[in-house]
C-alpha atoms as a PDB file:
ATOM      1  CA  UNK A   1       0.000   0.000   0.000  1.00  0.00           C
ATOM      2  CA  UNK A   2       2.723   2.485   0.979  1.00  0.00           C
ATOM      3  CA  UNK A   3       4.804   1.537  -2.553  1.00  0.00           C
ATOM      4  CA  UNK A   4       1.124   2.560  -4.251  1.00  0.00           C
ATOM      5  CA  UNK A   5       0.768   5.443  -2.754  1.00  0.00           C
ATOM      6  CA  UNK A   6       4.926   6.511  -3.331  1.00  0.00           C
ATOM      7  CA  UNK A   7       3.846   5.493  -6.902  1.00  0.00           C
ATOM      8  CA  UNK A   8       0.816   7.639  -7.218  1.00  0.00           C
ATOM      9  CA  UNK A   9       2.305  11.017  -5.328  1.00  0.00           C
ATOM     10  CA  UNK A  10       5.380  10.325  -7.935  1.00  0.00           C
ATOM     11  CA  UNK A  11       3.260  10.189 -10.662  1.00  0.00           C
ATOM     12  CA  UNK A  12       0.955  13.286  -9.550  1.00  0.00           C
ATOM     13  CA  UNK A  13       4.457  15.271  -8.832  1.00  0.00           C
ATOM     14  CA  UNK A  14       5.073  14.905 -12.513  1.00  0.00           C
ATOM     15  CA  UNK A  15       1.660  15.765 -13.706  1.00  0.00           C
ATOM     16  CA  UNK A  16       0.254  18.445 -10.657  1.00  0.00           C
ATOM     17  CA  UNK A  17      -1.505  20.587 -13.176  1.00  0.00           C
ATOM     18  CA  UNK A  18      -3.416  17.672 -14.493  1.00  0.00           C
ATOM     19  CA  UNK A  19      -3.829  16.200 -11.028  1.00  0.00           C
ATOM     20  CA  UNK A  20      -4.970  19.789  -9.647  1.00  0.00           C
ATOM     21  CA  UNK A  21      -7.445  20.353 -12.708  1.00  0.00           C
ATOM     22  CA  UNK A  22      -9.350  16.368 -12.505  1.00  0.00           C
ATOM     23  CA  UNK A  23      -9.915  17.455  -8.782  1.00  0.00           C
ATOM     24  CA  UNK A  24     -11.486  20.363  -9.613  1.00  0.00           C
ATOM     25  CA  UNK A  25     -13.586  18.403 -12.487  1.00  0.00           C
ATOM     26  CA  UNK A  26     -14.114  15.793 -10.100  1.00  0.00           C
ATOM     27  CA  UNK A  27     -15.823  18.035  -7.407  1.00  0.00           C
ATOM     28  CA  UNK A  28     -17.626  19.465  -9.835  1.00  0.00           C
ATOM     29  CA  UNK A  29     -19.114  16.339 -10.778  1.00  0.00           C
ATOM     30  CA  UNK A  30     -19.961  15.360  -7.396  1.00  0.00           C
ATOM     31  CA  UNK A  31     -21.695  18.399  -6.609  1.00  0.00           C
ATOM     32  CA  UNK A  32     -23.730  18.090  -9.710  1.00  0.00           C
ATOM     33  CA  UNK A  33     -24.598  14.476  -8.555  1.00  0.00           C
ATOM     34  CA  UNK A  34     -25.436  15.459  -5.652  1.00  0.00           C
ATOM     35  CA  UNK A  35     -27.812  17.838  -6.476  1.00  0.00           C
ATOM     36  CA  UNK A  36     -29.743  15.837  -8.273  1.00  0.00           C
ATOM     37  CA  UNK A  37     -29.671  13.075  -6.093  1.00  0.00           C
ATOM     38  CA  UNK A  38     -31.381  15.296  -3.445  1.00  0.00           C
ATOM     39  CA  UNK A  39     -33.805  17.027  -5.583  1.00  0.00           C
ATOM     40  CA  UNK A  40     -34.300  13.008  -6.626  1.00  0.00           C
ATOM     41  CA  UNK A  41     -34.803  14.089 -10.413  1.00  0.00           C
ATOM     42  CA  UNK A  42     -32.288  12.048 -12.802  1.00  0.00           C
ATOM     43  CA  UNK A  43     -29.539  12.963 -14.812  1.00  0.00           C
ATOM     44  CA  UNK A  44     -30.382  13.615 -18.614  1.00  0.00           C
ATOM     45  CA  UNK A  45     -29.808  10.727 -20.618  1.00  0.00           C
ATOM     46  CA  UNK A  46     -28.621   8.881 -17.550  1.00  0.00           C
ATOM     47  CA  UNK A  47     -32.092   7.712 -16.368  1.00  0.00           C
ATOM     48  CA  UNK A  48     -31.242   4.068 -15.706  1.00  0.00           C
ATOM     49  CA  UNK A  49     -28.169   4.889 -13.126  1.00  0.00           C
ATOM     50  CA  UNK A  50     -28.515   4.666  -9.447  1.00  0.00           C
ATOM     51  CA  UNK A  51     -27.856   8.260  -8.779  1.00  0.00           C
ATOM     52  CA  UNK A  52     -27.191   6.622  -4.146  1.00  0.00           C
ATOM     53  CA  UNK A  53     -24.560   4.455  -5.824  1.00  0.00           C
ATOM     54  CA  UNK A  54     -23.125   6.779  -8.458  1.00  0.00           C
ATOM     55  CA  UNK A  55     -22.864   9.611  -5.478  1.00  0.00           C
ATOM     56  CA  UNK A  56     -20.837   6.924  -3.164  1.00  0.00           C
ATOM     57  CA  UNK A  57     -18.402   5.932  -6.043  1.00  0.00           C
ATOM     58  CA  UNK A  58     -18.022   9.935  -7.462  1.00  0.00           C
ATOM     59  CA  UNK A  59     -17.614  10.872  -3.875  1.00  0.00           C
ATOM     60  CA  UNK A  60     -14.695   7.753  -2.847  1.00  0.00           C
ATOM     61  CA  UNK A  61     -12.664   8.873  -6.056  1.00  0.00           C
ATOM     62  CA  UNK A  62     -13.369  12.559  -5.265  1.00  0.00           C
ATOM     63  CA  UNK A  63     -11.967  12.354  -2.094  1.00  0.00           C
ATOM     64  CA  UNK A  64      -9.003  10.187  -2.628  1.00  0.00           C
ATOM     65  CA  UNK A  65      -7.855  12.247  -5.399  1.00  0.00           C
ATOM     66  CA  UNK A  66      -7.939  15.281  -2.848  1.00  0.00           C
ATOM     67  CA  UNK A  67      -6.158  13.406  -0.526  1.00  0.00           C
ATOM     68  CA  UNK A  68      -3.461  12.543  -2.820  1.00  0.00           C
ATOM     69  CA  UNK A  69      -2.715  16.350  -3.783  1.00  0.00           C
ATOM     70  CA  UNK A  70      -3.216  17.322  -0.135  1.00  0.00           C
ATOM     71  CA  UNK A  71      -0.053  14.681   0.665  1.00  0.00           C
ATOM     72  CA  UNK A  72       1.515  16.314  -2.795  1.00  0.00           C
ATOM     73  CA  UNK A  73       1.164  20.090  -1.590  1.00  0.00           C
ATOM     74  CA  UNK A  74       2.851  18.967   1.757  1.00  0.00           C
ATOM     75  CA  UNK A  75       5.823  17.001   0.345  1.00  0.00           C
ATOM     76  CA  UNK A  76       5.870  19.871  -2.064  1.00  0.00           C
ATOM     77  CA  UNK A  77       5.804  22.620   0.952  1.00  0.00           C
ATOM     78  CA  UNK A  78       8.600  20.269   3.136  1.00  0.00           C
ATOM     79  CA  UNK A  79      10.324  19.751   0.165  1.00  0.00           C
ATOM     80  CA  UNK A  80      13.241  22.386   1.471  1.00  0.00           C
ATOM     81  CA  UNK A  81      14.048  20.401   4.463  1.00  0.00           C
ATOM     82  CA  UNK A  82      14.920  17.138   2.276  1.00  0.00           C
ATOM     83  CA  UNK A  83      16.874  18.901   0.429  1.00  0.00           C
ATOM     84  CA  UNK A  84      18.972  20.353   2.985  1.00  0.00           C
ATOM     85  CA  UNK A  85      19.043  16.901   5.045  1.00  0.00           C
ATOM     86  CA  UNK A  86      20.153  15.959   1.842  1.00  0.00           C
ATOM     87  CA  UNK A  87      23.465  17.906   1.364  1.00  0.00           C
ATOM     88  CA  UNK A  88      23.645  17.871   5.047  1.00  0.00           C
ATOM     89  CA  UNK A  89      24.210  13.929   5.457  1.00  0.00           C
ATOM     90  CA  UNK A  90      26.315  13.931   1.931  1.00  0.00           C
ATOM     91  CA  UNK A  91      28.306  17.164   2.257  1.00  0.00           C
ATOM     92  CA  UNK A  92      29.058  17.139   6.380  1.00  0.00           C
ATOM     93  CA  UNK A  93      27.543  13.904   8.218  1.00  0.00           C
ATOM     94  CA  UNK A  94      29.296  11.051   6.225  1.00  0.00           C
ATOM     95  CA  UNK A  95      32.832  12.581   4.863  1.00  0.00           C
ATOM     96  CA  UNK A  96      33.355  13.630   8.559  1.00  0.00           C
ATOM     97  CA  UNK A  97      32.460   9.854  10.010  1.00  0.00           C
ATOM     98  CA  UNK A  98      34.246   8.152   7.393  1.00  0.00           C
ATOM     99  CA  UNK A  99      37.178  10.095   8.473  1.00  0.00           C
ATOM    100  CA  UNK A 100      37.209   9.853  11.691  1.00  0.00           C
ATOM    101  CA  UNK A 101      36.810   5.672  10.967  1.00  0.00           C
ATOM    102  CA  UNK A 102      39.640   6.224   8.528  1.00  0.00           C
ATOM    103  CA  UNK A 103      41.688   7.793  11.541  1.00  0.00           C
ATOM    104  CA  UNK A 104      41.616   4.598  13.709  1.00  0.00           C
ATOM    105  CA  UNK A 105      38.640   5.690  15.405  1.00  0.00           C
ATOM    106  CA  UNK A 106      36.415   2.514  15.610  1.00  0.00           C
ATOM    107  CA  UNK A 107      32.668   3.458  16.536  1.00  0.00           C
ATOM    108  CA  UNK A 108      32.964   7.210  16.629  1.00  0.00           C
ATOM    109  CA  UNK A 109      29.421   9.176  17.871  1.00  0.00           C
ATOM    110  CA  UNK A 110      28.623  12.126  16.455  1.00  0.00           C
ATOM    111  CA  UNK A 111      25.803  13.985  18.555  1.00  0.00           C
ATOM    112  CA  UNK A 112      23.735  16.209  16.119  1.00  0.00           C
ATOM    113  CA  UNK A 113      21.794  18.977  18.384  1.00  0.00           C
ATOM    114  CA  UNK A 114      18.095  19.132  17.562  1.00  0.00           C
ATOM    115  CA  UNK A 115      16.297  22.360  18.455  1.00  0.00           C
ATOM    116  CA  UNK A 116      13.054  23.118  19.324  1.00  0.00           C
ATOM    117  CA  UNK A 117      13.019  26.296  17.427  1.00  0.00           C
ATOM    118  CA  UNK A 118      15.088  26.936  14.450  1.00  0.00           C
ATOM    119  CA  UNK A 119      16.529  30.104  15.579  1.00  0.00           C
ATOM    120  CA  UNK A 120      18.215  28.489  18.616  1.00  0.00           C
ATOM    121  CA  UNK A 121      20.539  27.274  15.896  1.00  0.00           C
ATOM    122  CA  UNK A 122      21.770  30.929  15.452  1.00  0.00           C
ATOM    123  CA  UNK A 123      25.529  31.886  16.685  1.00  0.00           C
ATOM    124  CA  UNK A 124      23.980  33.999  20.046  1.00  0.00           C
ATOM    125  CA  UNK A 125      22.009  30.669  20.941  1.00  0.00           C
ATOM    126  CA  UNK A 126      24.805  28.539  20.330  1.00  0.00           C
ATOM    127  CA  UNK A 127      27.050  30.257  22.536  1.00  0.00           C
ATOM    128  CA  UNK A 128      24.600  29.995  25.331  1.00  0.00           C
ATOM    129  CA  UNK A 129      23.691  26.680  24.653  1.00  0.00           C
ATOM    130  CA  UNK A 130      28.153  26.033  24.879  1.00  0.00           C
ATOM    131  CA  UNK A 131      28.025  28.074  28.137  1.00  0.00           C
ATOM    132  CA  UNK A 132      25.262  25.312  29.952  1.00  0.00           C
ATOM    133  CA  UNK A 133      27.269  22.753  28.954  1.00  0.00           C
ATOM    134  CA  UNK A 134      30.520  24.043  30.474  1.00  0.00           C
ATOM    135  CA  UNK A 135      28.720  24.633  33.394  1.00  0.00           C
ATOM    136  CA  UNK A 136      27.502  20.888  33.586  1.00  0.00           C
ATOM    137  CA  UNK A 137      31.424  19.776  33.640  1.00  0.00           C
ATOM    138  CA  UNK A 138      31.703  18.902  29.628  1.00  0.00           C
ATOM    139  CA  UNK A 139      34.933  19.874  28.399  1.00  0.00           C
ATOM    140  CA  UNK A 140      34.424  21.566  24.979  1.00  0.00           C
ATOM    141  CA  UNK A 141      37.272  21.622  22.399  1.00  0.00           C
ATOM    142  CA  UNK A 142      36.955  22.821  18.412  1.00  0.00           C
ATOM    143  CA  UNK A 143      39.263  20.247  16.530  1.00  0.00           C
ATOM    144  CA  UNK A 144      40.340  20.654  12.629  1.00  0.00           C
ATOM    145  CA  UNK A 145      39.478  17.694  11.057  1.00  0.00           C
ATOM    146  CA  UNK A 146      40.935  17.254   7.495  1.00  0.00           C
ATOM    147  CA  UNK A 147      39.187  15.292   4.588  1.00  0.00           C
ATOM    148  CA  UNK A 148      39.654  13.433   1.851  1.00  0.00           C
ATOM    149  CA  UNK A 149      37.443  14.299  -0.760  1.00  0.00           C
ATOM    150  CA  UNK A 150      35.985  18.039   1.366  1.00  0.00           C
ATOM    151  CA  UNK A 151      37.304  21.130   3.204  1.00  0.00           C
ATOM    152  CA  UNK A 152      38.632  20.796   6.640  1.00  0.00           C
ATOM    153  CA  UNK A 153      36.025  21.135   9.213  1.00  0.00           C
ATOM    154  CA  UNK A 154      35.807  22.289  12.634  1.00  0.00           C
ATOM    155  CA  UNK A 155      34.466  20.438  14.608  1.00  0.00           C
ATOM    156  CA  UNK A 156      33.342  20.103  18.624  1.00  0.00           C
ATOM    157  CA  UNK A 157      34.577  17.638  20.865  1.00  0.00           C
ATOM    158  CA  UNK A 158      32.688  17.055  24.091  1.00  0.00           C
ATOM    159  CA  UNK A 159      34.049  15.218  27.227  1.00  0.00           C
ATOM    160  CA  UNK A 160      32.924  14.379  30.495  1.00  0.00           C
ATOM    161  CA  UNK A 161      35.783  13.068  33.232  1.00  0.00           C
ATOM    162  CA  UNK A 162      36.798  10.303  31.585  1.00  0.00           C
ATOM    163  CA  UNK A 163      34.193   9.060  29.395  1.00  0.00           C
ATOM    164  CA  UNK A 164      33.982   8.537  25.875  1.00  0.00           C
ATOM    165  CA  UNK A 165      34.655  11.660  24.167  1.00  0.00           C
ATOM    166  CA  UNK A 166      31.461  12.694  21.507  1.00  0.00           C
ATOM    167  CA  UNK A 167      31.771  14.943  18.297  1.00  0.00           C
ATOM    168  CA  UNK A 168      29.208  17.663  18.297  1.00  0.00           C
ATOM    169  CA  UNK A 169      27.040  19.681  15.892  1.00  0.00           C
ATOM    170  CA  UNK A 170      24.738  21.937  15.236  1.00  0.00           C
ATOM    171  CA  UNK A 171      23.108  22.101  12.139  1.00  0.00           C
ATOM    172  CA  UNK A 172      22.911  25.590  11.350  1.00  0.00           C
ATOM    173  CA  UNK A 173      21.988  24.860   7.637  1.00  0.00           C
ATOM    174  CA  UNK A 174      18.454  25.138   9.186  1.00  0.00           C
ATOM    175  CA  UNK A 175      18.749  28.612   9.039  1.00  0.00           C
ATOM    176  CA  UNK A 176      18.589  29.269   5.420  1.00  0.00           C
ATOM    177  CA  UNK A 177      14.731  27.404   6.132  1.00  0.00           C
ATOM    178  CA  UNK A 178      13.958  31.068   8.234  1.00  0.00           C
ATOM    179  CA  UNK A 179      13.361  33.647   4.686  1.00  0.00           C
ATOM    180  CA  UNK A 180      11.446  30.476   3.272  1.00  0.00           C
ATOM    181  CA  UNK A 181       9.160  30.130   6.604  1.00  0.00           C
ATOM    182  CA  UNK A 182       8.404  33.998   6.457  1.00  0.00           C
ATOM    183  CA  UNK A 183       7.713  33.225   2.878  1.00  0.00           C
ATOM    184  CA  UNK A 184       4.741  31.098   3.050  1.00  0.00           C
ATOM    185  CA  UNK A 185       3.458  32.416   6.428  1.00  0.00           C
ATOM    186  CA  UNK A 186       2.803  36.219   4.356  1.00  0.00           C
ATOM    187  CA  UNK A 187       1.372  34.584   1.293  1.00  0.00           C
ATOM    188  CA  UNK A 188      -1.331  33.168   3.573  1.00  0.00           C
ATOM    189  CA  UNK A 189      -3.854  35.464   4.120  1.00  0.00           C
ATOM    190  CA  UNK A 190      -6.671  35.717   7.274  1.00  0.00           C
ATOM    191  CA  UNK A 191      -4.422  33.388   9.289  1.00  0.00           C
ATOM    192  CA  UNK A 192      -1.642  34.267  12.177  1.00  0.00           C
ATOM    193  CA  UNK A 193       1.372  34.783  10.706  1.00  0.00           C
ATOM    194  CA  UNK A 194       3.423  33.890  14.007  1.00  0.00           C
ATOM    195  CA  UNK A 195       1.188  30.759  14.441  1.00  0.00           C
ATOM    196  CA  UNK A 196       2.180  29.675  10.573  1.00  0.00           C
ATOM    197  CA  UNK A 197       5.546  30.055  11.124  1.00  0.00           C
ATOM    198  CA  UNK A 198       5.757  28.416  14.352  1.00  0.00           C
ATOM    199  CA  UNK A 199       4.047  25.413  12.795  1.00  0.00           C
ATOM    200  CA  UNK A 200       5.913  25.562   9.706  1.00  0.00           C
ATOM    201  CA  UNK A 201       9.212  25.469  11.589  1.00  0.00           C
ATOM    202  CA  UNK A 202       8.342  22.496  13.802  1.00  0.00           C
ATOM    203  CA  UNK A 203       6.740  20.366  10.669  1.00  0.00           C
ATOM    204  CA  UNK A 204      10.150  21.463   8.848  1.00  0.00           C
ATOM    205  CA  UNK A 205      12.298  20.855  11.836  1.00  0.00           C
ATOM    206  CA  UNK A 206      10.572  17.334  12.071  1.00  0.00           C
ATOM    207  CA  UNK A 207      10.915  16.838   8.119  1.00  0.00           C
ATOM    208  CA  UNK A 208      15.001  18.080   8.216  1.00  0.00           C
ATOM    209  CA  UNK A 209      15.409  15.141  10.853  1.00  0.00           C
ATOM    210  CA  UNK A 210      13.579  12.382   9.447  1.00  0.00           C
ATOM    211  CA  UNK A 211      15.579  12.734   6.199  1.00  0.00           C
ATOM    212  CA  UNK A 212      18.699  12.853   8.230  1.00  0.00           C
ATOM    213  CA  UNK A 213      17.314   9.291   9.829  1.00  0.00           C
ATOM    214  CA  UNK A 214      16.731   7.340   6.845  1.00  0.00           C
ATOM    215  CA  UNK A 215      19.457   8.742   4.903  1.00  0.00           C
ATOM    216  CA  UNK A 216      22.118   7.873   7.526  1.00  0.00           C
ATOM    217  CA  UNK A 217      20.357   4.456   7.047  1.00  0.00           C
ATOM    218  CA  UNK A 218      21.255   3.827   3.831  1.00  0.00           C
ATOM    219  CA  UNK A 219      24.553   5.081   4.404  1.00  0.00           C
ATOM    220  CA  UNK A 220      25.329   2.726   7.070  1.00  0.00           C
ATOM    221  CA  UNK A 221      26.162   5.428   9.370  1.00  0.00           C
ATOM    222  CA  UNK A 222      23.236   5.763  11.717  1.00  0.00           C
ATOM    223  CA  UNK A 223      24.849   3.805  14.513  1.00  0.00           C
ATOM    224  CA  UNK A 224      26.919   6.587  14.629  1.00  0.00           C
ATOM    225  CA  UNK A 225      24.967   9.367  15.272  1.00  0.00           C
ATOM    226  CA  UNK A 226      22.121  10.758  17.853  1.00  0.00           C
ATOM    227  CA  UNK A 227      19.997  13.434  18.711  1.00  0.00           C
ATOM    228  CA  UNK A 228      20.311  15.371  21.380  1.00  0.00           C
ATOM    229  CA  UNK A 229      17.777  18.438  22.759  1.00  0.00           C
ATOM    230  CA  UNK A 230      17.819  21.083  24.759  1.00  0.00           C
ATOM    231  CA  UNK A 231      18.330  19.157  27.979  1.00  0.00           C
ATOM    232  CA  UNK A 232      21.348  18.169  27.273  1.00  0.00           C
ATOM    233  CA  UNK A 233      22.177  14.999  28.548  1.00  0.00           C
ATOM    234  CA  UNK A 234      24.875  13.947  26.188  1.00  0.00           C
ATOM    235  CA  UNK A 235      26.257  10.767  28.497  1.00  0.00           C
END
């Protein structure tokens, strides 16, 4: 069922103006049925159909049809996020684990900070967010790390006494998401724009992360990474 419906939203991505216009048709014709099912007169040159069982069957196709472009418009509207999980995992996430395996560093964990927010992600935040964890006893330190086949990165190392040390990041890519989310929250009108945005930025925040999830999947390296939040409890 879920390959179907992968299918179908594939197939309606590549056709959305035809998709969009049948809906339209399609509601058309229901409402047309409809009102002569309930004024009980039949349709012209349709006498012999049963207008109760035409209705149900218009209606089932009417309304899956409208679900399938409401599931379009939202993989359409999240559609940023993948794309930045996307460069995210390829361009950061697995040069800088397949490095640090490359550098005799057997199951290294990288700790990828998830806000709740997106602006939390911005430099002020960041530094505050370094600050609490100082004050908890982690020992912070920003370490070059060279690659193969990218730039050299910096990256944070965070230790605890004498536990494993953890690599740290945050993801600040999610910040190019904030002109996008004030974007879409001013093109829709008679709604909140502060209560769009904060929605927006949660369902994108969500999105950003599940694409991280599955593509560290296929790239074998999800073992070596985890979320963290605001609470901070790295170990």
């Amino acid at each position: 069922m879920k390959k179907l419906q992968n299918y179908l939203l594939g197939l309606a991505a590549n056709n959305i103006k035809i998709f969009t216009y049948l809906s339209y048709i399609l509601n058309g014709i229901v409402a047309i049925i409809i009102i002569f099912w309930l004024l009980k007169k039949a349709i012209p040159r349709f006498e012999n159909i049963d207008l109760e069982a035409l209705v149900t069957i218009v209606s089932f196709c009417a309304v899956t049809l409208n679900q399938l472009n409401r599931k379009l418009f939202e993989r359409t509207e999240y559609s940023p996020a993948d794309v930045l999980a996307l460069g995210y995992v390829n361009n950061f996430l697995l040069p800088v684990i397949t490095q640090l395996k490359e550098d005799g560093i057997k199951n290294p964990s990288l700790c990828i900070y998830r806000p709740d927010k997106i602006n939390e992600l911005e430099a002020s935040n960041i530094d505050v967010i370094k600050a609490e964890l100082t004050n908890k006893k982690y020992f912070l330190q920003e370490i070059k790390l060279n690659l193969k086949q990218a730039r050299a990165r910096d990256i944070l190392t965070i230790q605890k006494n004498d536990s494993k040390q953890i690599y740290f990041d945050f993801p600040n890519t999610l910040l190019s998401l904030i002109n996008y989310i004030d974007y879409k929250a001013e093109s829709k009108a008679n709604t909140s724009t502060e209560k769009i945005k904060a929605e927006l930025g949660i369902n994108l925040i969500s999105e950003f992360y599940k694409k991280v999830e599955e593509l560290a999947k296929e790239k074998r390296i999800f073992k070596n990474i985890k979320f963290c939040s605001a609470d901070l409890n790295l170990f």
